[in-house]
Protein backbone atom coordinates (compact mmCIF):
# COMPACT_ATOMS: atom_id res chain seq x y z
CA UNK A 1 5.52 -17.41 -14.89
CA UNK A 2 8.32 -15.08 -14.40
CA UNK A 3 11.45 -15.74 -14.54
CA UNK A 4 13.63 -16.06 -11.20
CA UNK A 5 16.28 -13.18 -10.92
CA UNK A 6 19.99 -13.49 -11.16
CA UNK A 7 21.66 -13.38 -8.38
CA UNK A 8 25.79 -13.31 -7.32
CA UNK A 9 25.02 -16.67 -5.50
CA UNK A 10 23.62 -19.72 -5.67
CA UNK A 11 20.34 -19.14 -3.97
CA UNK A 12 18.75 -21.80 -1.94
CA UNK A 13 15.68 -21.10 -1.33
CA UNK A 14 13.31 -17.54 -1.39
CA UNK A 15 12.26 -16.14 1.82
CA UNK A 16 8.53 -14.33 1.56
CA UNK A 17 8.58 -10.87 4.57
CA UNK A 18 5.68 -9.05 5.38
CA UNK A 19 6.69 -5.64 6.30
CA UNK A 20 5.02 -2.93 8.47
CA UNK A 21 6.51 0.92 8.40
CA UNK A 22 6.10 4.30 9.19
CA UNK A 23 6.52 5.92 5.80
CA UNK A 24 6.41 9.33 7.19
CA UNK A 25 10.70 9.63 6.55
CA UNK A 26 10.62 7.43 3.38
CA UNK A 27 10.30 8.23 -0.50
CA UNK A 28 8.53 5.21 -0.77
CA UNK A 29 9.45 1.29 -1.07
CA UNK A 30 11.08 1.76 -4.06
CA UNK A 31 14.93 2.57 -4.41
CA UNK A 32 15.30 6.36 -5.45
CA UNK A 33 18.54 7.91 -5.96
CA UNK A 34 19.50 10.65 -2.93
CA UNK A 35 16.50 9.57 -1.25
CA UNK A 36 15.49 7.18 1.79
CA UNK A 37 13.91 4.16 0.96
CA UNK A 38 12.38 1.05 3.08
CA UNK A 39 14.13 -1.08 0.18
CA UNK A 40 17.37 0.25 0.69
CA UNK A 41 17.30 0.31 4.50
CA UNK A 42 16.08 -3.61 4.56
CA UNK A 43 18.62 -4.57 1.49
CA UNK A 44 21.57 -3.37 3.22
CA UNK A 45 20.79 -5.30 6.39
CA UNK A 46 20.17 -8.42 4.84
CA UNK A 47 23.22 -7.92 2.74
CA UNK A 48 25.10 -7.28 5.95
CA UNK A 49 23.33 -10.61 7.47
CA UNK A 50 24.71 -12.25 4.67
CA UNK A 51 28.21 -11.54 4.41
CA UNK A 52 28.14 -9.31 1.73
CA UNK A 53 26.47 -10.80 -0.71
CA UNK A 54 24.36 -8.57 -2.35
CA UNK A 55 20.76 -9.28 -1.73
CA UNK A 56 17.80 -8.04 -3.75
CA UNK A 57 14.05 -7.77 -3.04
CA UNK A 58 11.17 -7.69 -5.08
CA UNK A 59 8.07 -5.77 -3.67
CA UNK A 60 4.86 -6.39 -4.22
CA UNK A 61 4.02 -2.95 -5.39
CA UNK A 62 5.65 0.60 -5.13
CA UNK A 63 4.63 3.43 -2.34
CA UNK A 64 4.59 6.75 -2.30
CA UNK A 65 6.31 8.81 -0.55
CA UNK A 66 5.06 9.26 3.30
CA UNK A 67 2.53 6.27 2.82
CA UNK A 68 2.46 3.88 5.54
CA UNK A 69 2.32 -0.13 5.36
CA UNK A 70 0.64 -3.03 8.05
CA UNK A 71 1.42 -6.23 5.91
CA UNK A 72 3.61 -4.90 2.75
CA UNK A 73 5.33 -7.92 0.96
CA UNK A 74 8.81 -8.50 -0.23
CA UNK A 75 10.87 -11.52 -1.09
CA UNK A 76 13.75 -12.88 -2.12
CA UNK A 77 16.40 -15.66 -2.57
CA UNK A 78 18.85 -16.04 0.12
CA UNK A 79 22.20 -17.87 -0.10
CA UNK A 80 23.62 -21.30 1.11
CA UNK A 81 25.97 -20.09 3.70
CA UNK A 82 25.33 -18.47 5.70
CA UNK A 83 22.61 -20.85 6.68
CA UNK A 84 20.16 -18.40 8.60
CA UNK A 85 17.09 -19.86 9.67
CA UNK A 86 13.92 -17.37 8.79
CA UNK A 87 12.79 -16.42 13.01
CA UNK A 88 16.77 -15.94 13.00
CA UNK A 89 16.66 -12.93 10.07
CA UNK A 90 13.66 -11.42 11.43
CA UNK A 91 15.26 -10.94 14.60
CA UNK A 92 18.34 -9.63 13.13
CA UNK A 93 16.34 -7.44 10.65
CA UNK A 94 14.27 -6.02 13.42
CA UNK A 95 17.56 -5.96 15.77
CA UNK A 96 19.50 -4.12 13.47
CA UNK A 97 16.98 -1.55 11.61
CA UNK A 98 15.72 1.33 12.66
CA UNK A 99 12.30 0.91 14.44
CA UNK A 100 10.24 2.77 11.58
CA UNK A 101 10.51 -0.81 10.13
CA UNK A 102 9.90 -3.81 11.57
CA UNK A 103 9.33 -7.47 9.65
CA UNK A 104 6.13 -8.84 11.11
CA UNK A 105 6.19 -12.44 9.48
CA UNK A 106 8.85 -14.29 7.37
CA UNK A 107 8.09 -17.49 5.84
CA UNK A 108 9.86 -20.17 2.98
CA UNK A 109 7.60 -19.94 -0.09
CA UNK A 110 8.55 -21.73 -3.77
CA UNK A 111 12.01 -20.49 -5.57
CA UNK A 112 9.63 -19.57 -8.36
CA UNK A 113 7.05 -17.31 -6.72
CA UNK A 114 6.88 -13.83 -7.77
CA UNK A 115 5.89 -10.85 -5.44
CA UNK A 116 3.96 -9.16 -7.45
CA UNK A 117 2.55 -11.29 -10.18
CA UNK A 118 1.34 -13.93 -7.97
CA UNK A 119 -0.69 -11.15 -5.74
CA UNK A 120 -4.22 -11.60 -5.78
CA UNK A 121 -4.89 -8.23 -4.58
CA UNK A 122 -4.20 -5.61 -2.40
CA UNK A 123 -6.25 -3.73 0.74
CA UNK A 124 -5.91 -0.58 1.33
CA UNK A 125 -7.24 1.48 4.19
CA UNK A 126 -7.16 5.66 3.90
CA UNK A 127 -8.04 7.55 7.47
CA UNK A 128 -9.56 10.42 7.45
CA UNK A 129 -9.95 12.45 11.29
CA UNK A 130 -13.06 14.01 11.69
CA UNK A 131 -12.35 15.17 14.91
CA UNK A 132 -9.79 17.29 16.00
CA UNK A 133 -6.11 16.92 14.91
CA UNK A 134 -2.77 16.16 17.01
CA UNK A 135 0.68 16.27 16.12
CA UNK A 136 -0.08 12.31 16.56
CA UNK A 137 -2.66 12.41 14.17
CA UNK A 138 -1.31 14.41 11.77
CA UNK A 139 1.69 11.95 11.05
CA UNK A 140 -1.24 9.20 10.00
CA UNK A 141 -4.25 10.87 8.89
CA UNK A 142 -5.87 13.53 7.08
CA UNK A 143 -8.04 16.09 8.80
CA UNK A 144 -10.40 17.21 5.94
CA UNK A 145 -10.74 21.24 5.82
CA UNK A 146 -14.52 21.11 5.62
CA UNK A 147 -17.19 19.25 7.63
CA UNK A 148 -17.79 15.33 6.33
CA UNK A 149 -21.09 13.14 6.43
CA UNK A 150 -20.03 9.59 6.32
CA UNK A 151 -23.08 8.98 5.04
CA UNK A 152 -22.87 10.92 1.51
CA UNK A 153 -19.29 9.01 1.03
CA UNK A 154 -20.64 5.28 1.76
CA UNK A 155 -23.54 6.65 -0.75
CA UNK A 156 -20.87 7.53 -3.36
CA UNK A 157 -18.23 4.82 -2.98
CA UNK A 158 -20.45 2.02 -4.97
CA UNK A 159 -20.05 4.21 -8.18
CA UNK A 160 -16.25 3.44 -8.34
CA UNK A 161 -16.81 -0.66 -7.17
CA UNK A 162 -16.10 -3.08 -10.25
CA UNK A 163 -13.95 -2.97 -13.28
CA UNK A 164 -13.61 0.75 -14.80
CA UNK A 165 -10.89 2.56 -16.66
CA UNK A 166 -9.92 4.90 -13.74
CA UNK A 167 -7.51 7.56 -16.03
CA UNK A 168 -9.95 10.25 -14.15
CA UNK A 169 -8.11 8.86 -10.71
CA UNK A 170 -4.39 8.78 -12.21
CA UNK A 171 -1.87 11.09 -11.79
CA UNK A 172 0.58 11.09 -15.27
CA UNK A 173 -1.85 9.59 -17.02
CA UNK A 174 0.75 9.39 -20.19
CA UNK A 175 3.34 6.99 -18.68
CA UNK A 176 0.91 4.33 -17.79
CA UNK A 177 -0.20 2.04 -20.91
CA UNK A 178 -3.62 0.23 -19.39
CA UNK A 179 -6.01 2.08 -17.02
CA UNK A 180 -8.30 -0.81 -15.99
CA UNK A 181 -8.42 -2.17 -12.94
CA UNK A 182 -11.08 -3.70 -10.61
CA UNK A 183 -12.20 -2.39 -6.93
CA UNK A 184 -13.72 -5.19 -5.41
CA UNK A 185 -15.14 -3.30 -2.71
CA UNK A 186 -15.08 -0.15 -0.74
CA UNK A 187 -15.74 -0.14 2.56
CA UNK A 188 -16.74 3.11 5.10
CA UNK A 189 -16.17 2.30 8.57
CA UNK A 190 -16.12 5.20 11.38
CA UNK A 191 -13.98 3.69 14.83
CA UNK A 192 -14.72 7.11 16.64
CA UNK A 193 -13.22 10.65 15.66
CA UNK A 194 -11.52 7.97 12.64
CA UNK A 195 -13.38 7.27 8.88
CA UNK A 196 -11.49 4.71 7.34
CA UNK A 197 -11.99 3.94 3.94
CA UNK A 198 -10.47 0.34 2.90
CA UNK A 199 -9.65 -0.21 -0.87
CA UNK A 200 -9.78 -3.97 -2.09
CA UNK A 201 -8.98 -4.37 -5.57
CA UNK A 202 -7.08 -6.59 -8.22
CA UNK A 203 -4.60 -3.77 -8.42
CA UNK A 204 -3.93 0.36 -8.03
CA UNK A 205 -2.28 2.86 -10.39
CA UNK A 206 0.13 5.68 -9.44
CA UNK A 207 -1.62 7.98 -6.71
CA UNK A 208 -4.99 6.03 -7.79
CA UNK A 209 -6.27 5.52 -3.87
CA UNK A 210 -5.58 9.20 -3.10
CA UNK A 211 -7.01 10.92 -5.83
CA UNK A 212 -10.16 8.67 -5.06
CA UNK A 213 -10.18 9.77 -1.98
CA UNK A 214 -10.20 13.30 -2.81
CA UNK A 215 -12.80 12.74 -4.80
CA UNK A 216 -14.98 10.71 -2.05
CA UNK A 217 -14.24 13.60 0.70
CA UNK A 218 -15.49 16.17 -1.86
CA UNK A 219 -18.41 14.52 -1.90
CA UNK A 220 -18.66 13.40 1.58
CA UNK A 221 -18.65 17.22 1.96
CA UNK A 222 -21.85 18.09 -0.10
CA UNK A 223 -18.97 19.69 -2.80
CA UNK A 224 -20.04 17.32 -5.40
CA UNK A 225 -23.18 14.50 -5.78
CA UNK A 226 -23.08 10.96 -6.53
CA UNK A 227 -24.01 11.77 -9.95
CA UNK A 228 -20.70 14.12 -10.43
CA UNK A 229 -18.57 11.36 -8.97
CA UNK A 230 -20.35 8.75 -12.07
CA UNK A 231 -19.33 11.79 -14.29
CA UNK A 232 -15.90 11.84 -13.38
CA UNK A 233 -15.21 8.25 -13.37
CA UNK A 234 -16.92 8.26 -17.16
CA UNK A 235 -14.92 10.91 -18.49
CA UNK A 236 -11.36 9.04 -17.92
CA UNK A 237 -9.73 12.53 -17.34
CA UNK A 238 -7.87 13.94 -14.13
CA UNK A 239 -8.77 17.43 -15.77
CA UNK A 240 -11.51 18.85 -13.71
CA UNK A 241 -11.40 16.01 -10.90
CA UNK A 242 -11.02 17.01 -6.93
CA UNK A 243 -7.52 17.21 -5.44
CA UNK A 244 -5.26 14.19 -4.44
CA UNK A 245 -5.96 13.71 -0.92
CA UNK A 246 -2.29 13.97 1.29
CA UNK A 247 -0.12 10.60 1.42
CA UNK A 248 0.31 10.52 5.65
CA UNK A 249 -3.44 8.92 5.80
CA UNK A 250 -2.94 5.46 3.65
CA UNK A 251 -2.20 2.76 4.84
CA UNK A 252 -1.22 -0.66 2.98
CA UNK A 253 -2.87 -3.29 4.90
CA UNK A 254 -2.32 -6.64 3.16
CA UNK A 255 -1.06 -8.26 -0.38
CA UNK A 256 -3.28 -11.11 -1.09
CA UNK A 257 -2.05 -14.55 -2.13
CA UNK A 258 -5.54 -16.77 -2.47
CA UNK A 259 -8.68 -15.25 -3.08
CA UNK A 260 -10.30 -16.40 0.31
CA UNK A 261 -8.21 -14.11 2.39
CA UNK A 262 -9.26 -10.78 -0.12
CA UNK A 263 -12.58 -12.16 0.39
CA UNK A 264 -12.85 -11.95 3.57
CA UNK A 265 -10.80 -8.96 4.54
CA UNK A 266 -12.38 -6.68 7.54
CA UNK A 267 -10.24 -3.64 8.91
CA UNK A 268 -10.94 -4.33 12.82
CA UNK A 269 -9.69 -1.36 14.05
CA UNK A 270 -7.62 1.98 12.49
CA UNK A 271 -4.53 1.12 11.40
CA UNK A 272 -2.33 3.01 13.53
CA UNK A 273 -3.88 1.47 16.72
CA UNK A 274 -2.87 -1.58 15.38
């Protein structure tokens, strides 16, 4: 179990947020110096809610730059006094920040839950346009520069399902000690011009979903067989691998808490009709 964080107050309870935004003006979740973050926007409007005292969230994971979230979670403790009820900060929050982010759910959850360690898993859905591209579309999806049969992807994706050591699918291979991780499933679903492909795993590295994606559109594209895909996956180096597909097309859709709801996990619809 980890350890609960220090904070300038005593904290009374922790708050659990599921957050949806438009990543397109973001460097990710994460706090970067000289660059926008969601963190930063939502931590200095709680801090504001709370009179000051400096509040600090834990995320379930980091984003890259420009990607987008449906259900991203962050928590954290909140104070005594003020005594704000949670509808009562997610009004506030969504009152007061700007409408790129808004805080779909908030909820009371144990002082000693974790963010990220008690996560189950994560979904992740990528959209790909096969039709033809908008200045709409391109803030949200990526319009492949060669034809696509849906068919040769959903033929490839079972090759990367299960527990593998995905360095091939890593970008800076070096600063991450452990490679393994498990995809559960991936699922190929076309909702018109849209192919989404939805990610459920145990976990993702650094840039993992979009250099698997590059690799599944390379092959959806007749560029590479199901075979070459095994090949790359086997040889645990980036060397040699397709291109990282462009951030604008994924999508975080949900952090799991209990194994039922990964389980049973459908995208109903693309995620920026949402």
């Amino acid at each position: 179990m980890a350890a609960i964080e220090e904070t300038s107050y005593v904290p009374q309870g922790r708050f659990l947020l599921e957050v949806c935004f438009d990543g397109s003006g973001y460097n990710g979740w994460q706090i970067q110096p000289h660059s926008p973050s969601v963190q930063e926007v939502i931590q200095k409007t709680l801090t504001r809610l709370y009179g000051g005292q400096q509040i600090h969230l834990i995320g379930a994971s980091r984003t890259d730059a420009g990607v987008h979230a449906l259900g991203f979670a962050a928590s954290y403790l909140y104070p005594a006094c003020p005594a704000i009820p949670d509808y009562k900060v997610r009004s506030a929050l969504n009152r007061l920040m700007p409408p790129d982010i808004r805080i779909v759910s908030i909820r009371d959850v144990p002082m000693a839950f974790h963010t990220r360690y008690d996560a189950m898993g994560k979904a992740y859905t990528y959209v790909l346009n096969l039709g033809e591209e908008t200045p709409f579309s391109a803030r949200f999806s990526w319009k492949p520069p060669r034809p696509i049969d849906p068919e040769k992807i959903r033929a490839a994706a079972p090759v990367l399902t299960g527990t593998h050591d995905f360095s091939s699918f890593v970008v800076e291979r070096s600063k991450i000690p452990e490679a393994v991780r498990t995809i559960y499933r991936i699922d190929v679903q076309q909702f018109g011009e849209y192919l989404c492909l939805t990610f459920i795993g145990n976990g993702f590295l650094y840039k993992m979903i979009r250099c698997l994606v590059g690799t599944l559109e390379a092959a959806g594209a007749g560029v590479i067989s199901k075979e070459r895909v095994r090949e790359i996956l086997e040889r645990r180096c980036r060397v040699g691998a397709p291109d990282t597909a462009p951030a604008r097309g994924l999508f975080l859709d949900q952090v799991f808490y209990d194994e039922a709801a990964r389980e049973n996990f459908v995208l109903e619809r693309v995620p920026f009709f949402r």
